[in-house]
N, C-alpha and C. Protein backbone atom coordinates (compact mmCIF):
# COMPACT_ATOMS: atom_id res chain seq x y z
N UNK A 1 34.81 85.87 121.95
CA UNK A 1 33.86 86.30 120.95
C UNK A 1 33.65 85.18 119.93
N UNK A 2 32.71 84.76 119.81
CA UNK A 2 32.02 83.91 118.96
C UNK A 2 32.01 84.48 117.27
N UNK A 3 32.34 82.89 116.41
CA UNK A 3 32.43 83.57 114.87
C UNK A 3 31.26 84.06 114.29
N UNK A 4 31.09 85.12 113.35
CA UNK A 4 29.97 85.33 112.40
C UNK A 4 29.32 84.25 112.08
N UNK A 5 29.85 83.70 111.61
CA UNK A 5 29.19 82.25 110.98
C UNK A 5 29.75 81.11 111.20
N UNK A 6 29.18 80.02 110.72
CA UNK A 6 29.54 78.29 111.19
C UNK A 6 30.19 78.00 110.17
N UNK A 7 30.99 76.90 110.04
CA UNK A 7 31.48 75.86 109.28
C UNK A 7 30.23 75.54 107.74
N UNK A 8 28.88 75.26 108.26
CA UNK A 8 27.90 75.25 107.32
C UNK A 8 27.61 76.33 106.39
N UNK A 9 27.77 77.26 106.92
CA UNK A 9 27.62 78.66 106.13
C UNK A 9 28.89 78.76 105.15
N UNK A 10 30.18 78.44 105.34
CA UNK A 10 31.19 78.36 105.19
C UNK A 10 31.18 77.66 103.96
N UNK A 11 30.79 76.44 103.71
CA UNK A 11 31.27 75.24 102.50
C UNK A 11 29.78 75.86 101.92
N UNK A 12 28.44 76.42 102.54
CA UNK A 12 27.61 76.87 101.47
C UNK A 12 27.81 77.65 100.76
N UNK A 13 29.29 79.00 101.14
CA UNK A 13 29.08 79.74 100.40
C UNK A 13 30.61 79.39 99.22
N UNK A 14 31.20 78.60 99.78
CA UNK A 14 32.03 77.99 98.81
C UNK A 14 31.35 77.24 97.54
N UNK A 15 30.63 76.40 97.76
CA UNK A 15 29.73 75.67 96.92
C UNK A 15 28.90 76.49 96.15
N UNK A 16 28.24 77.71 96.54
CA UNK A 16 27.87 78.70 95.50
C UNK A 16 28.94 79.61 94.96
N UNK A 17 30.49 79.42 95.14
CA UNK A 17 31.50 80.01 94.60
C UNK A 17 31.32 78.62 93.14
N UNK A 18 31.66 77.75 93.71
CA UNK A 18 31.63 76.95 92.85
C UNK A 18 30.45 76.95 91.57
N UNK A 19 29.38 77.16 91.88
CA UNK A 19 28.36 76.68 91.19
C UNK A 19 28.75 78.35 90.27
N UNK A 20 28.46 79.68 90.77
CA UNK A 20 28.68 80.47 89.53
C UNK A 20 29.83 80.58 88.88
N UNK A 21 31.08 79.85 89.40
CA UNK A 21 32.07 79.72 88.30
C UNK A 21 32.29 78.99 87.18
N UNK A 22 31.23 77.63 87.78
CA UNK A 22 30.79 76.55 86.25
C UNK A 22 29.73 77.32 85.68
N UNK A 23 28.93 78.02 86.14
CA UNK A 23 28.21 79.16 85.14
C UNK A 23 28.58 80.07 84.07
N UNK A 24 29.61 80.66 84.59
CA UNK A 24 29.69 81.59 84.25
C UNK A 24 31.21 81.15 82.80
N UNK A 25 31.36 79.66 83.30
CA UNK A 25 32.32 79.26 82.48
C UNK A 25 31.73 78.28 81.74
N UNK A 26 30.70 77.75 81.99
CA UNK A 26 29.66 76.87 80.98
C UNK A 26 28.83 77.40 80.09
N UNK A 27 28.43 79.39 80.51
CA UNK A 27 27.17 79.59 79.61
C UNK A 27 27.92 80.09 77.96
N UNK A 28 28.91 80.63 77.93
CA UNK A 28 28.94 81.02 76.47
C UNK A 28 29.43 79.37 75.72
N UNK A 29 29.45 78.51 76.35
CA UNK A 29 29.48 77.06 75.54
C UNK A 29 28.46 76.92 75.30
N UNK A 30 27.16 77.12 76.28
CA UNK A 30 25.77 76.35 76.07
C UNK A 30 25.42 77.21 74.78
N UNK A 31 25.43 78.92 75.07
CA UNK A 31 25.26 79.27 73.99
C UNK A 31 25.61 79.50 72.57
N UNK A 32 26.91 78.76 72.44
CA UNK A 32 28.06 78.55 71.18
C UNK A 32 26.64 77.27 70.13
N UNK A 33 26.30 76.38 71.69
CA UNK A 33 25.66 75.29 71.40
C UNK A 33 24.73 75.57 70.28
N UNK A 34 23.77 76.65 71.15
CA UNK A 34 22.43 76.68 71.18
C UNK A 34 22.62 77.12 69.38
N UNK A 35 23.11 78.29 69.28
CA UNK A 35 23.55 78.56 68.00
C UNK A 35 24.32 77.31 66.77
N UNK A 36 24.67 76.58 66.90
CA UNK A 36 25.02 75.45 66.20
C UNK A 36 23.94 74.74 66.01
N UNK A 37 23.53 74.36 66.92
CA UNK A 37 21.73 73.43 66.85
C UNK A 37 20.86 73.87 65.95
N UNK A 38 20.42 74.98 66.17
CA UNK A 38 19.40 75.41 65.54
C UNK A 38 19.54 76.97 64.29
N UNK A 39 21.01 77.23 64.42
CA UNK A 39 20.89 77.97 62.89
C UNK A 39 21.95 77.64 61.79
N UNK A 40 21.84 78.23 60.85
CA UNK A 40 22.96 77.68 59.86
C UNK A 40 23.69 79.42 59.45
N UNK A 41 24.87 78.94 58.82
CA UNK A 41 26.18 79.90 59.15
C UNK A 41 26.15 80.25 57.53
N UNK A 42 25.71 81.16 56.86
CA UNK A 42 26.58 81.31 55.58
C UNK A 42 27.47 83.06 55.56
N UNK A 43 28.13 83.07 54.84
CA UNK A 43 29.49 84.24 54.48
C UNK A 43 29.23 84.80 53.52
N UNK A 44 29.43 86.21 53.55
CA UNK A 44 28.96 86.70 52.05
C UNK A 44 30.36 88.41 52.17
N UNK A 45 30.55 88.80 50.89
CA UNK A 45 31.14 89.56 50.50
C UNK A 45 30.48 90.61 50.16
N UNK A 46 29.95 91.29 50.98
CA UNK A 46 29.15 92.33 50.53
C UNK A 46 29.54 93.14 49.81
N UNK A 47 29.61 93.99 48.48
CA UNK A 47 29.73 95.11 48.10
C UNK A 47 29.48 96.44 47.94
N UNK A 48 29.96 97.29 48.36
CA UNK A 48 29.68 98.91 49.19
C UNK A 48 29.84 99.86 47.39
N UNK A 49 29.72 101.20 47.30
CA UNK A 49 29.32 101.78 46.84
C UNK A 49 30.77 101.87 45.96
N UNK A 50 31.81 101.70 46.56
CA UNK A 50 32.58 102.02 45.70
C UNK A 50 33.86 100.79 45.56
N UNK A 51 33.12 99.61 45.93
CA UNK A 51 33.16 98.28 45.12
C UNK A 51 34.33 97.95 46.54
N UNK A 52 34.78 98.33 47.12
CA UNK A 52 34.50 97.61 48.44
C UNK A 52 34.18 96.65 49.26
N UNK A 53 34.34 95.59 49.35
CA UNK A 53 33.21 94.13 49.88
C UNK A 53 33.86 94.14 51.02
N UNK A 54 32.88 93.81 52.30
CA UNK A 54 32.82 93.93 53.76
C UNK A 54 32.30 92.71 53.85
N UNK A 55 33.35 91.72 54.64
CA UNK A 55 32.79 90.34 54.87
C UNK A 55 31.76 90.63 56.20
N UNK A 56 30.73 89.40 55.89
CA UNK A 56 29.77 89.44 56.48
C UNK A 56 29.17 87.88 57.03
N UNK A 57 29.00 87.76 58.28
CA UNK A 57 28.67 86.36 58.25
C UNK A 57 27.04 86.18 58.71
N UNK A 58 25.93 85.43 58.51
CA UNK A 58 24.63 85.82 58.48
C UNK A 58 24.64 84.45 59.24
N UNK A 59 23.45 84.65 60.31
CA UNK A 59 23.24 83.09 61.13
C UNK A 59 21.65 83.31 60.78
N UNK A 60 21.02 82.22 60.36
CA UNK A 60 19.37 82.23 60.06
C UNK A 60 19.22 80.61 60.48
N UNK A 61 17.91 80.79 61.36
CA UNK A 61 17.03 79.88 61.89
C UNK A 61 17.11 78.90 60.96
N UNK A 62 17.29 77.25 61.20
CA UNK A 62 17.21 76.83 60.11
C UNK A 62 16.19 76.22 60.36
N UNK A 63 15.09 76.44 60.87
CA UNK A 63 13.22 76.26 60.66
C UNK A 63 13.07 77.59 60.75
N UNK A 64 12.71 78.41 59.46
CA UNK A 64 12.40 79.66 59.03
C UNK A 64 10.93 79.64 58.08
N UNK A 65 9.52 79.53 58.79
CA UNK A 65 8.55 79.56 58.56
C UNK A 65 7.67 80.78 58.02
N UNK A 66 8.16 82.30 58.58
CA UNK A 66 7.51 83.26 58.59
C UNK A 66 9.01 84.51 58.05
N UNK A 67 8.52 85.40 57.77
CA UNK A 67 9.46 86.81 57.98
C UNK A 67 10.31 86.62 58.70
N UNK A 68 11.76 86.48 59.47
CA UNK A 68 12.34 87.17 60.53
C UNK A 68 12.49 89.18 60.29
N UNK A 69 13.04 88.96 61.32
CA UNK A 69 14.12 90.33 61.89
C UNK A 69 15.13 90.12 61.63
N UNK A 70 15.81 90.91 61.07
CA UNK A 70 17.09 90.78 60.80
C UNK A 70 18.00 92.05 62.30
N UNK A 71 19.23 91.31 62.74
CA UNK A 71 19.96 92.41 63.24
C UNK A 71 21.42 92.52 63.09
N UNK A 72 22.15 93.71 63.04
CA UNK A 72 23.35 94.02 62.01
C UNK A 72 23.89 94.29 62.98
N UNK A 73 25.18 93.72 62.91
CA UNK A 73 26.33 93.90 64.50
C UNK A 73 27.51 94.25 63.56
N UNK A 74 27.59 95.51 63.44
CA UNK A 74 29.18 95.75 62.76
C UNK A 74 30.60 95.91 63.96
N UNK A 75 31.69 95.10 63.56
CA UNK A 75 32.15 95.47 64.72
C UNK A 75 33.93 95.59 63.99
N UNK A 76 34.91 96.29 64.96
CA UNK A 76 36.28 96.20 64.53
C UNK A 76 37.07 95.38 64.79
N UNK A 77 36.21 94.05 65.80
CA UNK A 77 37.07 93.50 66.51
C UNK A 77 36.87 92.23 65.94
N UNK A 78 36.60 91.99 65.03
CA UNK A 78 36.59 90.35 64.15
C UNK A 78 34.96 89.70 64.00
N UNK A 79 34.64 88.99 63.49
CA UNK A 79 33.36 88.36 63.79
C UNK A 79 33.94 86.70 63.62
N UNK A 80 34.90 86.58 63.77
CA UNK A 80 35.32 85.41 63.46
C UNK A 80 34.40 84.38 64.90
N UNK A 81 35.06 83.15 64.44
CA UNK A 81 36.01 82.18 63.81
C UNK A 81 35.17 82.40 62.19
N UNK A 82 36.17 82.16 61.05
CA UNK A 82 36.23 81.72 59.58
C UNK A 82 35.66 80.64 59.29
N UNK A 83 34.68 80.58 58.29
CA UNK A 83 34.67 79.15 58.00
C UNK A 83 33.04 79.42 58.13
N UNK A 84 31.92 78.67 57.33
CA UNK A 84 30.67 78.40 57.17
C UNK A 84 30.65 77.30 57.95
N UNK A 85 31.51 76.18 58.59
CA UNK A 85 31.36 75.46 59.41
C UNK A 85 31.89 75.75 61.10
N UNK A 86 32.12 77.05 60.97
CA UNK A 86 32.95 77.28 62.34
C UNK A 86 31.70 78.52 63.07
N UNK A 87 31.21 78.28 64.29
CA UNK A 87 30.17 79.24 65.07
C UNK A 87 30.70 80.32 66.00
N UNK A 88 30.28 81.06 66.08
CA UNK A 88 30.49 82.92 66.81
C UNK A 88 30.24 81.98 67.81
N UNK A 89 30.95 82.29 69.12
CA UNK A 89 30.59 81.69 70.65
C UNK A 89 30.39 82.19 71.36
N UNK A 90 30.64 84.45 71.59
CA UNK A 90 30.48 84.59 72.41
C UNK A 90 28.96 85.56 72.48
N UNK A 91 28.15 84.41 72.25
CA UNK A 91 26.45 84.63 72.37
C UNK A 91 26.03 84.54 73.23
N UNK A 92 26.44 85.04 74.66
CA UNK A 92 25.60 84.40 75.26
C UNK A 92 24.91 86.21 75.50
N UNK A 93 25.09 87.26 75.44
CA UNK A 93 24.28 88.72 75.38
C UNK A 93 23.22 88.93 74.39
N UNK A 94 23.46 87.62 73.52
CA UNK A 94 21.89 87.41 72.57
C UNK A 94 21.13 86.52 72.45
N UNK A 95 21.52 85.63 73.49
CA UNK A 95 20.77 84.21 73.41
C UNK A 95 19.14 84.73 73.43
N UNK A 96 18.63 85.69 73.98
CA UNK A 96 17.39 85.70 74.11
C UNK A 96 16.91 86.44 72.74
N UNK A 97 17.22 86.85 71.83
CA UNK A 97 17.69 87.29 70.55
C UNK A 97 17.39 85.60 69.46
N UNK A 98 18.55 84.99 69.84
CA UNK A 98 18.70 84.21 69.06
C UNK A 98 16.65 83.38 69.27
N UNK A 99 16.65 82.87 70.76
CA UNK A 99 15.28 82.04 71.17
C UNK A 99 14.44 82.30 70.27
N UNK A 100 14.51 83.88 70.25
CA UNK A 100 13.02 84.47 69.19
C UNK A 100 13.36 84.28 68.01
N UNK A 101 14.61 83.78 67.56
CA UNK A 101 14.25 83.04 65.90
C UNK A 101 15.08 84.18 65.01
N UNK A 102 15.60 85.50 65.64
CA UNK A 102 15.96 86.96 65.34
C UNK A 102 17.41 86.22 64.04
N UNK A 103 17.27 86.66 62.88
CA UNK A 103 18.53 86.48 61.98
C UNK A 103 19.75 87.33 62.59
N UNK A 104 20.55 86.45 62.63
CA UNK A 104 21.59 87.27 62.78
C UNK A 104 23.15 87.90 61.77
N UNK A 105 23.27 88.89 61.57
CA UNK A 105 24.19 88.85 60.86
C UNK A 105 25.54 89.99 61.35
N UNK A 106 26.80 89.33 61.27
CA UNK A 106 27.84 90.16 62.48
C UNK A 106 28.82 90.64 61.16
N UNK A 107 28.91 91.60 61.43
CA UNK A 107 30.13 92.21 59.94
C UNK A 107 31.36 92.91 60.27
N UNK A 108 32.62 92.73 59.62
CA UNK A 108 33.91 93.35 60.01
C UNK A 108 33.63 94.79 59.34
N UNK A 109 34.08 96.10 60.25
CA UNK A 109 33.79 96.89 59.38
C UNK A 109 35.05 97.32 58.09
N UNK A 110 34.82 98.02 57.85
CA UNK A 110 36.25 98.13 56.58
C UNK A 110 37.48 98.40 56.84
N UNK A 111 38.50 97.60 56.49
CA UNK A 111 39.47 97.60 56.45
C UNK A 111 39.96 96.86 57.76
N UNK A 112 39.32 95.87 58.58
CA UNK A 112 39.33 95.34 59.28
C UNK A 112 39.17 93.58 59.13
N UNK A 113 40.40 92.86 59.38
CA UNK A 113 40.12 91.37 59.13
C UNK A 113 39.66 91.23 57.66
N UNK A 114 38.31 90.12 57.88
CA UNK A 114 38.21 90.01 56.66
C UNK A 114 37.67 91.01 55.39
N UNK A 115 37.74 92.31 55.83
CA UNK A 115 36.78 93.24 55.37
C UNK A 115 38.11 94.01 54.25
N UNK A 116 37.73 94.20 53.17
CA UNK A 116 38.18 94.59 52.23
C UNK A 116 38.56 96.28 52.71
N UNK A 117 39.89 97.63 52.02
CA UNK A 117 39.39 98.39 52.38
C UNK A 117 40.09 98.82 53.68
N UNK A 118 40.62 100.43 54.02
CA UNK A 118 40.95 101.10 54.68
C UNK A 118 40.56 101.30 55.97
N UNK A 119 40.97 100.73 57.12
CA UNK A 119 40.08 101.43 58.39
C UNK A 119 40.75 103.04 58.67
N UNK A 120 39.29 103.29 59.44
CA UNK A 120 39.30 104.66 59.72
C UNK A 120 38.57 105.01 60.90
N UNK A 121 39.47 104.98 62.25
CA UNK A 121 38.47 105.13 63.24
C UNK A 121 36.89 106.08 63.73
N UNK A 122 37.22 107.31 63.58
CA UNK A 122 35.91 108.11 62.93
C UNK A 122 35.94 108.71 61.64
N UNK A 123 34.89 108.22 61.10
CA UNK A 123 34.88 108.89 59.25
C UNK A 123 34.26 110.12 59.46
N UNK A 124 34.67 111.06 59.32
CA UNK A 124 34.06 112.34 58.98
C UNK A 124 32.88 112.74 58.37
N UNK A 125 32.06 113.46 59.00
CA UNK A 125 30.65 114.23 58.34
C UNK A 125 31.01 114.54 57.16
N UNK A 126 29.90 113.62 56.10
CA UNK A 126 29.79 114.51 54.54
C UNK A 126 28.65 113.91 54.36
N UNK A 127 27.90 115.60 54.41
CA UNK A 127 26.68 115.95 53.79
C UNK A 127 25.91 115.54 53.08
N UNK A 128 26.63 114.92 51.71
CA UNK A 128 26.12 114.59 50.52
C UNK A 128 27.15 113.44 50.09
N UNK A 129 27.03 112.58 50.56
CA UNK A 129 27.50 110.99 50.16
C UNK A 129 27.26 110.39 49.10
N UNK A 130 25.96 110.54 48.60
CA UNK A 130 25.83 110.40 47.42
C UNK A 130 26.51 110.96 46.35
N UNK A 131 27.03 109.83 44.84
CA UNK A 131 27.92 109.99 43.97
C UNK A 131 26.83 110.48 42.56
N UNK A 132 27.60 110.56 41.53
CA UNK A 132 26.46 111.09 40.33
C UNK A 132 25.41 109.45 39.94
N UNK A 133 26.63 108.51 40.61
CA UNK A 133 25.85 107.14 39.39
C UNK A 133 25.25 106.54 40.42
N UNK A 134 24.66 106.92 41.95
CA UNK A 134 23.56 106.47 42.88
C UNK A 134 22.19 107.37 42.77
């Protein structure tokens, strides 16, 4: 009985083993890149209602001609690396996000890393959130 396939078929499909593993291990660099190139990184301390500050790190186009979009990524799991000189790398699920020029801004939620403040995995329904002095 003769093999499925040849020797040629063989190193082709090795060679496309190869090629999506430098993919797939090159693209969140390209896109660490792409984000370094073309936006700038600033940090801010946001302050919440009951004085609270939730670090926040904001990436904006740095050729910003018109309005953007802004989009808000709160997350528990860090937004790091630290630092106005140090870039978020694992972009590559927004690179097409970033292309369109989209601001980005990624935030720890509270009590998490740099985020001021108690975590609380689900906060409970209340009705009326609002205080007397909002």
């Amino acid at each position: 009985m003769k093999p499925v396939f040849n020797r040629s078929q063989t190193e082709l499909s090795g060679n496309w083993i190869i090629f999506l593993l430098t993919l797939f291990i090159a693209l969140p660099a390209l896109s660490g890149n792409y984000l370094q190139q073309h936006y700038s990184k600033k940090e801010y301390r946001i302050p919440m209602r009951d004085g609270i500050k939730l670090f926040t790190s904001v990436y904006s186009p740095k050729e910003m001609n018109e309005k953007l979009p802004i989009l808000l990524l709160r997350t528990p799991y860090s937004v790091g690396p630290y630092g106005e000189d140090k870039f978020y790398q694992r972009t590559a699920t927004m690179r097409h996000l970033l292309e369109e020029g989209y601001i980005i801004a990624l935030q720890d939620v509270r009590g998490r890393f740099m985020s001021e403040g108690r975590y609380v995995n689900m906060r409970p329904y209340i009705s009326d959130k609002k205080t007397k002095t909002d």
